[in-house]
C-alpha atoms as a PDB file:
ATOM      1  CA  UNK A   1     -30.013 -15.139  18.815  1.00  0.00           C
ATOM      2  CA  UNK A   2     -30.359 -13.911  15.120  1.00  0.00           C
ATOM      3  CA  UNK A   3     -32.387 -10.785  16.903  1.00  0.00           C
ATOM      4  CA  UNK A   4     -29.377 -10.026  18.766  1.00  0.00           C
ATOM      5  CA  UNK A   5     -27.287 -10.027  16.214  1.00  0.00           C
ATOM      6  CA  UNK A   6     -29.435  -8.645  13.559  1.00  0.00           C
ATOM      7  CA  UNK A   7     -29.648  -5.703  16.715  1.00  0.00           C
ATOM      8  CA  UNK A   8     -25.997  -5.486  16.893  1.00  0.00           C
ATOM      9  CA  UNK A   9     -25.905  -5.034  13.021  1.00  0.00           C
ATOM     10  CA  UNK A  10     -28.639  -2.185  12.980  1.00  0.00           C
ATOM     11  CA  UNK A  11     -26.600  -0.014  15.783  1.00  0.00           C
ATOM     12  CA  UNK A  12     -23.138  -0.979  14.601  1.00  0.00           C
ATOM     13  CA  UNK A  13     -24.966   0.791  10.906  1.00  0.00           C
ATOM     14  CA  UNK A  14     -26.090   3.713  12.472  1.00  0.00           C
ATOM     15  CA  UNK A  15     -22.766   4.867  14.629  1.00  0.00           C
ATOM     16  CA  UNK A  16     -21.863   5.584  10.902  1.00  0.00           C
ATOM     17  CA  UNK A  17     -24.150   8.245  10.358  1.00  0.00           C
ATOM     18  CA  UNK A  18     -23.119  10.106  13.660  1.00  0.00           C
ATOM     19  CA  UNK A  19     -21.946  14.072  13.447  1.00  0.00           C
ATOM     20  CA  UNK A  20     -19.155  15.016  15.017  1.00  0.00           C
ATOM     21  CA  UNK A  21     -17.657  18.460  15.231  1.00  0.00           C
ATOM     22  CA  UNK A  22     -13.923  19.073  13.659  1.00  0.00           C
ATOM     23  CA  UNK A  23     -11.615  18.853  15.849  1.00  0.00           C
ATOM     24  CA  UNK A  24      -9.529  22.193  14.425  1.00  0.00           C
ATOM     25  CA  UNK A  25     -10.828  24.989  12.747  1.00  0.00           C
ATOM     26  CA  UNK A  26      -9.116  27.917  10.877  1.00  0.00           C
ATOM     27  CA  UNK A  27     -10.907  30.017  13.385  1.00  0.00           C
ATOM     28  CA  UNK A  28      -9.093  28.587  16.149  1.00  0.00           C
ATOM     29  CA  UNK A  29      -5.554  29.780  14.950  1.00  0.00           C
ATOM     30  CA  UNK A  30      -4.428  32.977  17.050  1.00  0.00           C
ATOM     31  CA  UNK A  31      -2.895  35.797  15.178  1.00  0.00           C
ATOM     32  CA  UNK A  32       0.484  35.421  17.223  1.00  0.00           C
ATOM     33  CA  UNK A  33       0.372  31.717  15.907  1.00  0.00           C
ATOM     34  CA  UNK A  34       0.085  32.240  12.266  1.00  0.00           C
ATOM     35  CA  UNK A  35       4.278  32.949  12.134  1.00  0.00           C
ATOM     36  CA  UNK A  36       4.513  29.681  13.475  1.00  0.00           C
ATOM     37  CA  UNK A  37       2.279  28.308  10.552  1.00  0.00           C
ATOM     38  CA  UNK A  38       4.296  29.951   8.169  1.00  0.00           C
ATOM     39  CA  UNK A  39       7.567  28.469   8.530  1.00  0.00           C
ATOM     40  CA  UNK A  40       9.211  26.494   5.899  1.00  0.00           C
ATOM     41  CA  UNK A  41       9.149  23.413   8.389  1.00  0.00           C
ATOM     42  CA  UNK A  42       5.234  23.674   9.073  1.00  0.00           C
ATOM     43  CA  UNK A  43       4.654  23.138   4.791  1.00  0.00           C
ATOM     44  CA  UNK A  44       3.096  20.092   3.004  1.00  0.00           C
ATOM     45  CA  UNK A  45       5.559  19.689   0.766  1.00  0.00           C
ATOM     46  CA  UNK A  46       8.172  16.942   1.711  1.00  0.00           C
ATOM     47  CA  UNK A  47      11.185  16.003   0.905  1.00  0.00           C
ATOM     48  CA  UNK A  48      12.164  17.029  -3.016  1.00  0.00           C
ATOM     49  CA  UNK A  49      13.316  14.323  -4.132  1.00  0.00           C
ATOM     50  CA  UNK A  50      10.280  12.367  -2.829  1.00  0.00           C
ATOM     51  CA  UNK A  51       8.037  14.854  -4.501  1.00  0.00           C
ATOM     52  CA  UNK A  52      10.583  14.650  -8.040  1.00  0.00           C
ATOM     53  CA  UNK A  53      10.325  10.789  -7.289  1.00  0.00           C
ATOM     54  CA  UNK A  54       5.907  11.197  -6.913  1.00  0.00           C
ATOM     55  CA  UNK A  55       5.893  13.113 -10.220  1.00  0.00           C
ATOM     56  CA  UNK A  56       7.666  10.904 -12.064  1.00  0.00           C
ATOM     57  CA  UNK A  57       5.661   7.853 -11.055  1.00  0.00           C
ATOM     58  CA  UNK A  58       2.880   9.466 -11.638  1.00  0.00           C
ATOM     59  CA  UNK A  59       3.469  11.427 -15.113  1.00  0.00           C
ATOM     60  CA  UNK A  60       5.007   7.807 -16.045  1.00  0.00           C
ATOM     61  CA  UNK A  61       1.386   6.178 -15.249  1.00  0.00           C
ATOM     62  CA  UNK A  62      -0.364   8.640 -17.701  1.00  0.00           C
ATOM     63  CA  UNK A  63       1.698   8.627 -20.158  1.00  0.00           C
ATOM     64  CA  UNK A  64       1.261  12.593 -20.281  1.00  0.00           C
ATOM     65  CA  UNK A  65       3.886  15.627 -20.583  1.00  0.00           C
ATOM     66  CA  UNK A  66       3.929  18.887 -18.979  1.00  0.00           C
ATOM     67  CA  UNK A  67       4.051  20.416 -15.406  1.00  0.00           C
ATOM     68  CA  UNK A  68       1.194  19.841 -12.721  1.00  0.00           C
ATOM     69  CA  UNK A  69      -2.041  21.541 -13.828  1.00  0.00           C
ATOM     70  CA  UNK A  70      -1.670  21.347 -17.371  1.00  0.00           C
ATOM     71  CA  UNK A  71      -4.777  19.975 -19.624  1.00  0.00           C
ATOM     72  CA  UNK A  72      -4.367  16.739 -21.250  1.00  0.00           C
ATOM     73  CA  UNK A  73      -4.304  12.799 -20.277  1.00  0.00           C
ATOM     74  CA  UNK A  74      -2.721   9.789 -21.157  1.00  0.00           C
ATOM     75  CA  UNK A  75      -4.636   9.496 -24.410  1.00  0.00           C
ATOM     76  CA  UNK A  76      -2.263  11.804 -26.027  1.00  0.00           C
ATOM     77  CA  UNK A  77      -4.617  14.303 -26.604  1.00  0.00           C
ATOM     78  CA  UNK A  78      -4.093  18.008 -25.081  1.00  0.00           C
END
């Protein structure tokens, strides 16, 4: 019995290593389809006030000023 399972455990392991091939590559996007991909509906970008709402949370966790992308952390120190 503990062979068994100490089999199951050793191929249950390995599945985890497996390779698989993306499923959607820049490659695969057609030049007719790339007007599609650039409408304002097809962005990552949310809802505003969720992203105002995101922000907020987050600038309030680090204690830190300033826009996205600016140098500094919740130490105080820019």
């Amino acid at each position: 019995m503990r062979t068994f399972v100490y089999l199951i455990f050793c191929i249950t392991c390995l599945t985890g290593c497996s390779i698989l091939e993306p499923m959607f590559t820049p490659e695969d996007v057609k030049p007719w389809q790339k007007g599609i991909l650039a409408k304002k509906q097809m962005s990552l970008k949310g809802d505003p006030i969720d992203e105002y709402v995101d922000e907020h949370i987050y600038f309030s966790k680090e204690g830190s000023t300033g826009g996205k992308g600016v140098g500094g952390g919740g130490c105080g120190c820019n």
